[in-house]
N, C-alpha and C. Protein backbone atom coordinates (compact mmCIF):
# COMPACT_ATOMS: atom_id res chain seq x y z
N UNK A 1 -11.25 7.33 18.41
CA UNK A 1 -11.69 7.47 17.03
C UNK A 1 -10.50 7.48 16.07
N UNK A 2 -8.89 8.09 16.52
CA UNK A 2 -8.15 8.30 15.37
C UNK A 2 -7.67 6.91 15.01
N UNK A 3 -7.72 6.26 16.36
CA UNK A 3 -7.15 5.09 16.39
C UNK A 3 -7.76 3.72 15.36
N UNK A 4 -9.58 4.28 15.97
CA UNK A 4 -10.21 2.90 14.70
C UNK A 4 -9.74 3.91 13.39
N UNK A 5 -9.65 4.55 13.25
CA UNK A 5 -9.80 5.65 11.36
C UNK A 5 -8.44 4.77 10.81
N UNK A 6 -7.29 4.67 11.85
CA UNK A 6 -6.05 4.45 11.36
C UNK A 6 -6.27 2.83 11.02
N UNK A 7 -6.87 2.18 11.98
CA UNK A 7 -6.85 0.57 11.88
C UNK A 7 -7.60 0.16 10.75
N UNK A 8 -8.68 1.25 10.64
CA UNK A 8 -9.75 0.73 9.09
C UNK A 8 -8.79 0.68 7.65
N UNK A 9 -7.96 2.61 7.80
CA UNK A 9 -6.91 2.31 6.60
C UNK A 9 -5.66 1.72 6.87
N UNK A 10 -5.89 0.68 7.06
CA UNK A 10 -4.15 -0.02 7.58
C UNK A 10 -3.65 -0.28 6.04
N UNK A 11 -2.55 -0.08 5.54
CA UNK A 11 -1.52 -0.37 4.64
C UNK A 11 -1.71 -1.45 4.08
N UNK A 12 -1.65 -2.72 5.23
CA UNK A 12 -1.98 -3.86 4.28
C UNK A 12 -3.17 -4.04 4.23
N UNK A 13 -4.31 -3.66 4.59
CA UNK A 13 -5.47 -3.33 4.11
C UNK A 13 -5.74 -3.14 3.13
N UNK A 14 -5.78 -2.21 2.78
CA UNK A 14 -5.38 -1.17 1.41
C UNK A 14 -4.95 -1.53 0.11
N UNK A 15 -3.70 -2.64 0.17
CA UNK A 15 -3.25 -3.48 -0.59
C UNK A 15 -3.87 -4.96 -0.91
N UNK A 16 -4.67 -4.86 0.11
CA UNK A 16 -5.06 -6.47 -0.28
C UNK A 16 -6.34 -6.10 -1.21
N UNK A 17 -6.98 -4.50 -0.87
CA UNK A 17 -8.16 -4.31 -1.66
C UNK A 17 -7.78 -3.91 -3.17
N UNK A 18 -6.74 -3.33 -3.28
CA UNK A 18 -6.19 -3.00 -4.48
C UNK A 18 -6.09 -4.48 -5.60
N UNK A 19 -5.27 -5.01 -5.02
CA UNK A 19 -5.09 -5.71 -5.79
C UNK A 19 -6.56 -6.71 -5.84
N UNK A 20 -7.23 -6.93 -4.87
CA UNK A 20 -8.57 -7.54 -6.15
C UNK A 20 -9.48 -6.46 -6.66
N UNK A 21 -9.46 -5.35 -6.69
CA UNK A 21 -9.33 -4.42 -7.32
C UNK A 21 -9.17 -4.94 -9.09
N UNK A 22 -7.47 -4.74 -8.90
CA UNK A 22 -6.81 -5.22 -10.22
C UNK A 22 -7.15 -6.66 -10.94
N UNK A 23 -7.33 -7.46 -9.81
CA UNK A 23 -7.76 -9.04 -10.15
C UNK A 23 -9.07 -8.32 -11.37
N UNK A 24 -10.00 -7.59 -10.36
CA UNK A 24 -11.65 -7.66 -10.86
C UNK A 24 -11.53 -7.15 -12.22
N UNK A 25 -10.77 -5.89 -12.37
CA UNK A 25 -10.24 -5.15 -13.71
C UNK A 25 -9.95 -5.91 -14.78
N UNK A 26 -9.01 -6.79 -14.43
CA UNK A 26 -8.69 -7.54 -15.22
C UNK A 26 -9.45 -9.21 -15.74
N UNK A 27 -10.42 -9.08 -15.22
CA UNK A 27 -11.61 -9.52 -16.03
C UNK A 27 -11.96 -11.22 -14.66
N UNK A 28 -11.10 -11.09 -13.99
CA UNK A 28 -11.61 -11.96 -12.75
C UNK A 28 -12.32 -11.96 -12.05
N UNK A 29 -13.94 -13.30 -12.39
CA UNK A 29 -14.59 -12.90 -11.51
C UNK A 29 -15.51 -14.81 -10.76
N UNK A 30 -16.16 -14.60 -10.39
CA UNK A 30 -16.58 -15.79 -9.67
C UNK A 30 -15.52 -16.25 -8.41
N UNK A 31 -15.62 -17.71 -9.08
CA UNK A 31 -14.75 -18.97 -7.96
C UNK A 31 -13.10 -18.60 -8.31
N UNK A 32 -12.63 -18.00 -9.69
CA UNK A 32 -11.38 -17.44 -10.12
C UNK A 32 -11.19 -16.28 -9.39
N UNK A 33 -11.73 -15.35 -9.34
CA UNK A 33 -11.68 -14.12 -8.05
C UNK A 33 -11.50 -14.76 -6.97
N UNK A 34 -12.26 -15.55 -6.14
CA UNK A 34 -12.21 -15.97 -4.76
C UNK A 34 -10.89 -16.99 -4.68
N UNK A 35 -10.60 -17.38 -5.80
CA UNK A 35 -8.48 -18.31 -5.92
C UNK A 35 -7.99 -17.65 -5.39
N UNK A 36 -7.72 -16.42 -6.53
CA UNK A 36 -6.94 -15.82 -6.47
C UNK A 36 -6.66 -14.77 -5.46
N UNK A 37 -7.72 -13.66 -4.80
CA UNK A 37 -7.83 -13.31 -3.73
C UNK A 37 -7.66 -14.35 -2.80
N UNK A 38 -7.67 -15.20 -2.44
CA UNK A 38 -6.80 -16.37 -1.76
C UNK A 38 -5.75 -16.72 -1.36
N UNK A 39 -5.09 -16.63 -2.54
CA UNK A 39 -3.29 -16.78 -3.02
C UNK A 39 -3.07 -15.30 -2.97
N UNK A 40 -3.27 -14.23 -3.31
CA UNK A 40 -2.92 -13.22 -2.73
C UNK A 40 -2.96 -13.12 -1.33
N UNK A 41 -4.21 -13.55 -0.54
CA UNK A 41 -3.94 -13.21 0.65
C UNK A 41 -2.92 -14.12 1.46
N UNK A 42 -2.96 -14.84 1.45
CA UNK A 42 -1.85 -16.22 1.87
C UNK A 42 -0.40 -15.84 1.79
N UNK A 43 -0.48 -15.24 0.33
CA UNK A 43 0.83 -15.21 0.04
C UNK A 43 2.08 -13.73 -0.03
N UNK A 44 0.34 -12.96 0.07
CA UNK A 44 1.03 -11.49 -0.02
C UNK A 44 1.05 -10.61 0.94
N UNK A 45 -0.08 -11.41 2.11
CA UNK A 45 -1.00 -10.18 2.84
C UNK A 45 -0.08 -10.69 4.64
N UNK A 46 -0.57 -12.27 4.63
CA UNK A 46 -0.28 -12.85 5.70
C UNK A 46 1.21 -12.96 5.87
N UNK A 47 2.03 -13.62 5.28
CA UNK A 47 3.39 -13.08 5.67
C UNK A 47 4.00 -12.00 6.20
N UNK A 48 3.85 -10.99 5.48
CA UNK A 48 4.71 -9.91 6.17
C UNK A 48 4.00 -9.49 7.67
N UNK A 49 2.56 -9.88 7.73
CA UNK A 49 1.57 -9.45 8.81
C UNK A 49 2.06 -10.33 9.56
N UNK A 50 2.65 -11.17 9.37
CA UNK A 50 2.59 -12.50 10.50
C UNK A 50 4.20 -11.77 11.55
N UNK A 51 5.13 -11.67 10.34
CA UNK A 51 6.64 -11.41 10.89
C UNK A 51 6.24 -9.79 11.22
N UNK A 52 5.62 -9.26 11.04
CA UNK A 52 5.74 -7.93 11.41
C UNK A 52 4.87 -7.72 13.02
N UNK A 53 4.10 -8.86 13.32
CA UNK A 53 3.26 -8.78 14.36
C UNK A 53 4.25 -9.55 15.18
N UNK A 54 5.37 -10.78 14.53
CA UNK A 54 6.13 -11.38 15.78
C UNK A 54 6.95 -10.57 16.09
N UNK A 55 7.82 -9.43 15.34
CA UNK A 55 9.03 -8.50 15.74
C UNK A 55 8.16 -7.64 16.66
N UNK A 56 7.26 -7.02 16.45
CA UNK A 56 6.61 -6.50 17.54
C UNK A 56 6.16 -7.36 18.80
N UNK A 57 5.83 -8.61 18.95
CA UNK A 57 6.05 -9.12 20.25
C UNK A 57 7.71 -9.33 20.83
N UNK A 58 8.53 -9.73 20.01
CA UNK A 58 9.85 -9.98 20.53
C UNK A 58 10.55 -8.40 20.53
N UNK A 59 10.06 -7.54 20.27
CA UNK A 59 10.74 -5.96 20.87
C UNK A 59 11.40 -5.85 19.59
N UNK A 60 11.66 -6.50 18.07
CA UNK A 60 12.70 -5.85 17.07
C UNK A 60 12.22 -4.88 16.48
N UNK A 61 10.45 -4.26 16.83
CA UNK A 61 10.60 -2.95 16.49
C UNK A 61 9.77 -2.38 17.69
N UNK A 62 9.55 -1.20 17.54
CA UNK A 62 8.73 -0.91 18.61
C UNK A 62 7.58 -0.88 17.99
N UNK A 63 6.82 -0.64 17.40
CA UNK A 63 5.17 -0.85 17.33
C UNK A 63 4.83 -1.06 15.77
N UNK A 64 3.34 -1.93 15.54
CA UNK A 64 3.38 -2.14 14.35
C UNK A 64 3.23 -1.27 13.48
N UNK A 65 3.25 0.51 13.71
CA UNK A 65 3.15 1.30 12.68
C UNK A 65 4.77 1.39 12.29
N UNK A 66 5.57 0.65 12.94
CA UNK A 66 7.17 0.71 12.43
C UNK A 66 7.54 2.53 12.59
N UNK A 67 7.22 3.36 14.01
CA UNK A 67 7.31 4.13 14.00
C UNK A 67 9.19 5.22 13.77
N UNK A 68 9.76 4.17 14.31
CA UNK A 68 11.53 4.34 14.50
C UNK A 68 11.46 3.97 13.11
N UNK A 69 12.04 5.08 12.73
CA UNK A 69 12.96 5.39 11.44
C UNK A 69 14.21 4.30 10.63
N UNK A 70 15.01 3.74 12.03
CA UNK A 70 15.95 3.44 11.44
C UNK A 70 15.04 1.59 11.80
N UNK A 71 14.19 1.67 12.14
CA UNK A 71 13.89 0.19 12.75
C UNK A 71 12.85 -0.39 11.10
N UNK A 72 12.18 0.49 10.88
CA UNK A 72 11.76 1.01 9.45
C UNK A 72 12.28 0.42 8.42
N UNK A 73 13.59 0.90 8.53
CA UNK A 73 14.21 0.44 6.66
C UNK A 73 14.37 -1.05 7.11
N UNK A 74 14.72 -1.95 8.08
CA UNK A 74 15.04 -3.11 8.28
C UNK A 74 13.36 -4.12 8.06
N UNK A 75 12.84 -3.36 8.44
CA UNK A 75 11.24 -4.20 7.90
C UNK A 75 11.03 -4.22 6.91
N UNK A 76 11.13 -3.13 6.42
CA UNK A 76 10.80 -2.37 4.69
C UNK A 76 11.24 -3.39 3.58
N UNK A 77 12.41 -3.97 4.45
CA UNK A 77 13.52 -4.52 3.15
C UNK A 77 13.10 -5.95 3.39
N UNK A 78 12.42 -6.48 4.44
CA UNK A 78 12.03 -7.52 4.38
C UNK A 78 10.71 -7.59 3.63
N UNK A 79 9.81 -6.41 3.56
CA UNK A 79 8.76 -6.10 3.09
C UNK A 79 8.83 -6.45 1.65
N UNK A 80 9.74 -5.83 1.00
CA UNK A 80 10.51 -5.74 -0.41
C UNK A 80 10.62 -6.84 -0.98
N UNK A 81 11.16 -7.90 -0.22
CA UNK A 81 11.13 -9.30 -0.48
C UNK A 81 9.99 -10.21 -1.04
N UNK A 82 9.02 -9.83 0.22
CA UNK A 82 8.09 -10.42 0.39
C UNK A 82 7.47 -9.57 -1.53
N UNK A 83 7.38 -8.39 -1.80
CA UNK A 83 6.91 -8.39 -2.42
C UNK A 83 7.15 -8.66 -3.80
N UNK A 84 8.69 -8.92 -4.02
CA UNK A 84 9.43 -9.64 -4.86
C UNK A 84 8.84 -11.42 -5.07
N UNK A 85 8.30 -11.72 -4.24
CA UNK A 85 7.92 -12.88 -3.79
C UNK A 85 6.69 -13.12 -4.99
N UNK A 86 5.89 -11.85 -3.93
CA UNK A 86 4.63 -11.70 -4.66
C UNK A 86 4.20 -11.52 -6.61
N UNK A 87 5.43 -10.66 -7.10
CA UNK A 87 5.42 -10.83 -8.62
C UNK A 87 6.04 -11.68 -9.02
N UNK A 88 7.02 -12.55 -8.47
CA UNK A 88 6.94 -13.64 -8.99
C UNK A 88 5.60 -14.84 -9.57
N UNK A 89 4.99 -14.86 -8.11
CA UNK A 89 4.04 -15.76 -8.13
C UNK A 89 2.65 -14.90 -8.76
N UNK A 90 2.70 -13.77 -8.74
CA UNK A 90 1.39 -12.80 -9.36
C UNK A 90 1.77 -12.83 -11.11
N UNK A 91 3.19 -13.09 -11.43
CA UNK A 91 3.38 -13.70 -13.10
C UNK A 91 2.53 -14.50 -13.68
N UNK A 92 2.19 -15.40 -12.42
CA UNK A 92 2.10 -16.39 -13.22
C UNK A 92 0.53 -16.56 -13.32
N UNK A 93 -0.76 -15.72 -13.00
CA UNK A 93 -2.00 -15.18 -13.71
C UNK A 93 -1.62 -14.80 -14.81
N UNK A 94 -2.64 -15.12 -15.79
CA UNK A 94 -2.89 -14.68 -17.24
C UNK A 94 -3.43 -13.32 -17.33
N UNK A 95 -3.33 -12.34 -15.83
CA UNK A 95 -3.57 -11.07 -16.08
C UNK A 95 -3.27 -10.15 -15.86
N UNK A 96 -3.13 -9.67 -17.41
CA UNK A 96 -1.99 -8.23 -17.78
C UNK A 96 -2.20 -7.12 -16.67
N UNK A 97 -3.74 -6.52 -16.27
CA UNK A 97 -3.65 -5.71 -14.84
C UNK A 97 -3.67 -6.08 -14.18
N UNK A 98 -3.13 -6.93 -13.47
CA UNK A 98 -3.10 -7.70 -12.50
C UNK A 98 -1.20 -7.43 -12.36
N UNK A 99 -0.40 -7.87 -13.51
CA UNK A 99 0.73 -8.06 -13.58
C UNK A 99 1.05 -6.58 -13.61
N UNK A 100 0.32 -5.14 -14.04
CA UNK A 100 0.78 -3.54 -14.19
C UNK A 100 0.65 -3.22 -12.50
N UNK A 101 -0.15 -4.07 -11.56
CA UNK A 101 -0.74 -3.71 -10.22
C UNK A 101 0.80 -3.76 -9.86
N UNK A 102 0.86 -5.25 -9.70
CA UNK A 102 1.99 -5.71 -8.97
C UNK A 102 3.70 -4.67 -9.75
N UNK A 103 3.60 -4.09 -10.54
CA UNK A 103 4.81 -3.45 -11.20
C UNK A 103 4.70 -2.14 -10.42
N UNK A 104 3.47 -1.70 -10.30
CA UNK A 104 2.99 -0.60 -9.77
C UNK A 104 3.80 -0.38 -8.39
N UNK A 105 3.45 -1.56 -7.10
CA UNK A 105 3.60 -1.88 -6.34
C UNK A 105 5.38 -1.66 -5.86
N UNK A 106 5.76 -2.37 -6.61
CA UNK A 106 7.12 -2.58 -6.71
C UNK A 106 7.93 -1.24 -6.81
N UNK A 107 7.74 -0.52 -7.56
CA UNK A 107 7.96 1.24 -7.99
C UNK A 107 7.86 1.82 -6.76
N UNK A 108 6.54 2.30 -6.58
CA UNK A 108 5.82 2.57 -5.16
C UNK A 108 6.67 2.25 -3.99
N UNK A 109 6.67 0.95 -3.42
CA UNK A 109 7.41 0.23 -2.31
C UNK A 109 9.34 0.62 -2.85
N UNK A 110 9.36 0.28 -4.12
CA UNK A 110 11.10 0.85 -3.44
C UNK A 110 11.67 2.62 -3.59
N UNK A 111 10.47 3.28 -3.97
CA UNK A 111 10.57 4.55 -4.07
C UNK A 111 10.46 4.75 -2.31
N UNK A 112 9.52 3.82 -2.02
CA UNK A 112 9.09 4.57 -0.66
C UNK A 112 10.18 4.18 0.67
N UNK A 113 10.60 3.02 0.21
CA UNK A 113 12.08 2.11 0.80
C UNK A 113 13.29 3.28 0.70
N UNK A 114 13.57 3.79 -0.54
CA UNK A 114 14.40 4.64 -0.60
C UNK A 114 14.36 5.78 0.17
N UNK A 115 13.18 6.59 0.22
CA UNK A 115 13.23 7.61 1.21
C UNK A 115 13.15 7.38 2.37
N UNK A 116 12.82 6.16 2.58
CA UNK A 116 12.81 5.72 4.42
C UNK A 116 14.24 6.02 4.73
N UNK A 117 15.40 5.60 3.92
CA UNK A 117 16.89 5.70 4.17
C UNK A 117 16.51 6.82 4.95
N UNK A 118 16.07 7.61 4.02
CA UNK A 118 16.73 9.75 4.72
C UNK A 118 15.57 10.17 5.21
N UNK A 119 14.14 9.94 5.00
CA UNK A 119 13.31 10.61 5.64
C UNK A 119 12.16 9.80 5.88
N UNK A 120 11.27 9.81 7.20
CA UNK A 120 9.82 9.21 7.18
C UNK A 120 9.42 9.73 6.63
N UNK A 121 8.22 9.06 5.47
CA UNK A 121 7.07 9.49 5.26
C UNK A 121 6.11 8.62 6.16
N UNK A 122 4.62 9.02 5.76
CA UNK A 122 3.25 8.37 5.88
C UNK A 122 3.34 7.00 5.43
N UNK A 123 3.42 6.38 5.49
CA UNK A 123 3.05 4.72 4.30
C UNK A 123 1.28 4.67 4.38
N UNK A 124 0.70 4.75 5.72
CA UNK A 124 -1.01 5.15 6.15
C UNK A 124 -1.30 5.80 4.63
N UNK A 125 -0.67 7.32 4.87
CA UNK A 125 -1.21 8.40 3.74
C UNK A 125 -0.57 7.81 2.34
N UNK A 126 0.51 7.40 1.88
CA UNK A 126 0.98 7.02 1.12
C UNK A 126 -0.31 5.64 0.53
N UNK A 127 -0.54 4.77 0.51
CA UNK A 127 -1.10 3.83 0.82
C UNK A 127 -2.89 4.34 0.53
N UNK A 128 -3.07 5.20 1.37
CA UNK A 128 -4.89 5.56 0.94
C UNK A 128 -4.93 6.47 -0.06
N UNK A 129 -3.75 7.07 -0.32
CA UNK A 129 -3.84 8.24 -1.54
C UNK A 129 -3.70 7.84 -2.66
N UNK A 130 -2.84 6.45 -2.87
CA UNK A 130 -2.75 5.48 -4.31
C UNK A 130 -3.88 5.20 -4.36
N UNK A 131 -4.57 4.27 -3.06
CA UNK A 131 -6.36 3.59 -3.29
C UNK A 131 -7.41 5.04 -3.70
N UNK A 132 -7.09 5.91 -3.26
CA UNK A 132 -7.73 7.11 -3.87
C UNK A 132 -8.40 6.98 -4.79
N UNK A 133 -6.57 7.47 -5.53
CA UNK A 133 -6.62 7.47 -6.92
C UNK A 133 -6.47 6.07 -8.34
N UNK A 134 -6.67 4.96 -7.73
CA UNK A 134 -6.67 4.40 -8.76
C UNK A 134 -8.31 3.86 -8.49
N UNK A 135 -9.32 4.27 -7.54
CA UNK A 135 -10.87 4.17 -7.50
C UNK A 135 -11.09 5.13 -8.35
N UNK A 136 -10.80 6.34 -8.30
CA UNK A 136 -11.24 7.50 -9.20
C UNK A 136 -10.87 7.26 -9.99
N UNK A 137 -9.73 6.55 -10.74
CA UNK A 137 -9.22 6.19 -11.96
C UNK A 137 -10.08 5.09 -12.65
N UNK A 138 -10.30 4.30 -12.08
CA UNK A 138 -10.98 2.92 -12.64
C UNK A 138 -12.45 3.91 -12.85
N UNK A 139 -13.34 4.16 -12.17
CA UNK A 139 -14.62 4.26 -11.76
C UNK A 139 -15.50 5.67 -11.74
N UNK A 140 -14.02 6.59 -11.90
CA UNK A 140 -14.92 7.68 -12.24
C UNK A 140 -15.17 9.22 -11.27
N UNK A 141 -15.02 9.95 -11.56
CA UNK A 141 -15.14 11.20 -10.70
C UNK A 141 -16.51 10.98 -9.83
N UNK A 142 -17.30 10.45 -9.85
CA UNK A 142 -18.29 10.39 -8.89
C UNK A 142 -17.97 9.44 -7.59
N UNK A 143 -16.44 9.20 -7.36
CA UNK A 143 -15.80 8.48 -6.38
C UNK A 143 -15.27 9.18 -5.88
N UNK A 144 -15.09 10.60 -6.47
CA UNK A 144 -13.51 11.88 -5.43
C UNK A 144 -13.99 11.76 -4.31
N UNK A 145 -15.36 12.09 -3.55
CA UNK A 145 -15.51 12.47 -2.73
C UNK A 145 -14.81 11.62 -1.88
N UNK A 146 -14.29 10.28 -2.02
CA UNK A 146 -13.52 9.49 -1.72
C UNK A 146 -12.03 9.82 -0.46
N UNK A 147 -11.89 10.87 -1.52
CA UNK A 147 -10.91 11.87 -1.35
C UNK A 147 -10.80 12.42 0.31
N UNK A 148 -12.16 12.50 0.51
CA UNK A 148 -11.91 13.39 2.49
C UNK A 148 -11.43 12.36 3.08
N UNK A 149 -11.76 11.13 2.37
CA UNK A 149 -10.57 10.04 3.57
C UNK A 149 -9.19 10.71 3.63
N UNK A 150 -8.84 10.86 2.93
CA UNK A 150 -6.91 11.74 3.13
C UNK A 150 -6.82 12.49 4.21
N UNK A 151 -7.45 13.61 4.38
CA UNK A 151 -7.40 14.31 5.51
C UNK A 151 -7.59 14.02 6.76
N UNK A 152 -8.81 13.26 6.39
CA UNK A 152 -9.74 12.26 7.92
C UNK A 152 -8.04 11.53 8.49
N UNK A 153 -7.69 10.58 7.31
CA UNK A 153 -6.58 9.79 8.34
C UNK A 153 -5.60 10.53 8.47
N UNK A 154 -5.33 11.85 7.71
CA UNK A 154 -3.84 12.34 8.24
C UNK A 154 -3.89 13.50 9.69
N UNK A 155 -5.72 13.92 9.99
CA UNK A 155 -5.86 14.08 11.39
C UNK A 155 -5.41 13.03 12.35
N UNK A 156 -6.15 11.95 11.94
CA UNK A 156 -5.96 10.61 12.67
C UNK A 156 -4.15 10.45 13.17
N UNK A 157 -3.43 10.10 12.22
CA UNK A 157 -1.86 10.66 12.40
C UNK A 157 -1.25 10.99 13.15
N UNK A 158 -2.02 12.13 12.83
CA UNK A 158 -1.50 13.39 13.77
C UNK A 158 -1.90 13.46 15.43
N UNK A 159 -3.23 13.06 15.44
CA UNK A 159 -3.66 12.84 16.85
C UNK A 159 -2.76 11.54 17.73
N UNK A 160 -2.91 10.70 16.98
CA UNK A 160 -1.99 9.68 17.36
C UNK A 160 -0.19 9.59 17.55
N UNK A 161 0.16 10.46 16.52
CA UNK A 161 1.70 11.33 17.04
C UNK A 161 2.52 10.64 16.67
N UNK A 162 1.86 9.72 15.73
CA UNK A 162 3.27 9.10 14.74
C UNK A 162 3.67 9.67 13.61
N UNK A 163 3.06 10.40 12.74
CA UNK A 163 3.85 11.46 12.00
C UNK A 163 3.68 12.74 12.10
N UNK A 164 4.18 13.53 11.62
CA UNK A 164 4.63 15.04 11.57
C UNK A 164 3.43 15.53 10.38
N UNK A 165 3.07 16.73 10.38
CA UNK A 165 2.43 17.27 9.12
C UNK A 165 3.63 16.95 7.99
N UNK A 166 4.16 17.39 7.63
CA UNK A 166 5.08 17.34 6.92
C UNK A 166 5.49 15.61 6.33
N UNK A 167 5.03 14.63 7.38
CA UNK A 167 5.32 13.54 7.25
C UNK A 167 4.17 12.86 6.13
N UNK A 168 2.89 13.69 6.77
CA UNK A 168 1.65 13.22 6.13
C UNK A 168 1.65 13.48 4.84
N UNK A 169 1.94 15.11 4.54
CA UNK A 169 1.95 15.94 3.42
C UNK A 169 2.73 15.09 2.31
N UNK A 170 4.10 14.46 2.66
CA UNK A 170 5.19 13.78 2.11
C UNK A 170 4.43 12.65 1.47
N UNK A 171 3.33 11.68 2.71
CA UNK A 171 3.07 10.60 1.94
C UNK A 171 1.97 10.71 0.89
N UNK A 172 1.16 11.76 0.83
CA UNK A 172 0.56 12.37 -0.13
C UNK A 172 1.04 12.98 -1.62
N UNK A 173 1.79 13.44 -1.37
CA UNK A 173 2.65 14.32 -2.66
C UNK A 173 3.28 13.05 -3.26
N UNK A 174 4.19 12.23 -2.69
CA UNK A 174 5.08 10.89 -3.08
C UNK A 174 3.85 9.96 -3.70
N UNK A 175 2.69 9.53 -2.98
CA UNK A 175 1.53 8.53 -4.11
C UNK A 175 1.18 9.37 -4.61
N UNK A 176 1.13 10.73 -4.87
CA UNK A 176 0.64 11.49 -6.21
C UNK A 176 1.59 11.15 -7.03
N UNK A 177 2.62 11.64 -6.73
CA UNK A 177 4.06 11.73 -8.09
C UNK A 177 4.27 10.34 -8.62
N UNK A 178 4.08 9.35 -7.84
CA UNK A 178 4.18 7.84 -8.49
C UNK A 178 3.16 7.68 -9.34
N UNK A 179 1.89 8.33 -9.04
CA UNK A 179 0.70 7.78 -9.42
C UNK A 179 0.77 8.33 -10.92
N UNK A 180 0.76 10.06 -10.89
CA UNK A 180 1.24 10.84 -12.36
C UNK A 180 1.91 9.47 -13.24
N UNK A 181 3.42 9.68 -12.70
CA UNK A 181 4.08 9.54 -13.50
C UNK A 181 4.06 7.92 -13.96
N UNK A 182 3.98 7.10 -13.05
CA UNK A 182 2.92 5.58 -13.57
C UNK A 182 2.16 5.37 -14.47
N UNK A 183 0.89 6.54 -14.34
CA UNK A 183 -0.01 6.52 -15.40
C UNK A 183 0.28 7.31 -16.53
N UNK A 184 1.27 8.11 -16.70
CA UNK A 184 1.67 8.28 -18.03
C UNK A 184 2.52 7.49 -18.79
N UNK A 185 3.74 6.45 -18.04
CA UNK A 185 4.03 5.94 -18.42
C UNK A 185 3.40 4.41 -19.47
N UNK A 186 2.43 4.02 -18.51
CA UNK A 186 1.39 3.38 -18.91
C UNK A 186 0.75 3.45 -20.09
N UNK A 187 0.39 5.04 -20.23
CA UNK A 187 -0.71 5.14 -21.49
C UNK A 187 0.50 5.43 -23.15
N UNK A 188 1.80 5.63 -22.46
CA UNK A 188 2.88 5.52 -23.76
C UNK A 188 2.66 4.52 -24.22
N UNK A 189 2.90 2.98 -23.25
CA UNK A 189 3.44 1.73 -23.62
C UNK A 189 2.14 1.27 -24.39
């Protein structure tokens, strides 16, 4: 069971829903939704999934939760790329939330790059606690209940023995503090 809980919230999961998420927000919908969720997935989702599933057959990391620390920042930074990749080519939609997603993203991913240097977090918990909160954000407090997913997967985690409480707790507190301070920045500009 912890194992499907973990595979349902997979990271790039998570991200591929977000962002048509942001597509839909931003006023994309029909045969223009189904493009663009397209070119996102092609371009944002399948790459890093592709090289991150071959380093795990050729042994350059040990498993695809990128559990080794130091094996971690070397994916991460390829990750980084890829998502450098991605706002390039996510510019070039005519949509403004679409283009705050992908800025979002970028923040997020090298905040979370940075602490990989010195410490694991969650990316799992990191990752479902942003989708959390930007469902409850878009849609409304009658989505919190949303919310027992957090715990559900950071049992899951834990049963599975790739992070620490402390690891979970980390990726929780870190997509809160991005999320705060994102969305205030936001409602200045």
């Amino acid at each position: 069971m912890a194992s499907l809980i973990s595979r349902l919230l997979e990271p790039l999961t998570l991200i591929f829903f977000l962002f048509g998420l942001a597509l839909w927000q931003s006023g994309v919908t029909g045969m223009a939704l189904v493009r663009a969720l397209g070119l996102v997935f092609f371009v944002g989702i399948v790459p890093p999934a592709c090289l991150l599933f071959f380093a795990v057959q050729r042994k350059w990391v040990t498993n695809w939760d990128l559990s080794n620390r130091t094996q971690r920042v070397k994916a991460l930074g390829v990750f980084l790329f890829f998502l450098v990749i991605d706002l390039y080519v996510g510019w070039k939609f005519p949509y403004p939330f679409f283009h705050q997603m992908l800025l979002y993203f970028i923040v997020l991913f090298l905040g979370f790059f940075l602490l990989t240097l010195r410490w694991k977090i969650s990316g799992h918990m990191t990752m479902l606690t942003t989708t959390v909160l930007f469902i409850v954000n878009f849609f409304g407090w009658q989505w919190a209940p949303l919310v027992l997913l957090i715990p559900l997967l950071g049992w899951s985690r834990l049963v599975l023995k790739r992070h620490t409480l402390g690891q979970i707790i980390g990726g929780v507190v870190y997509a809160s503090t991005i999320f705060i301070v994102y969305s205030q920045f936001l409602s200045v500009i």
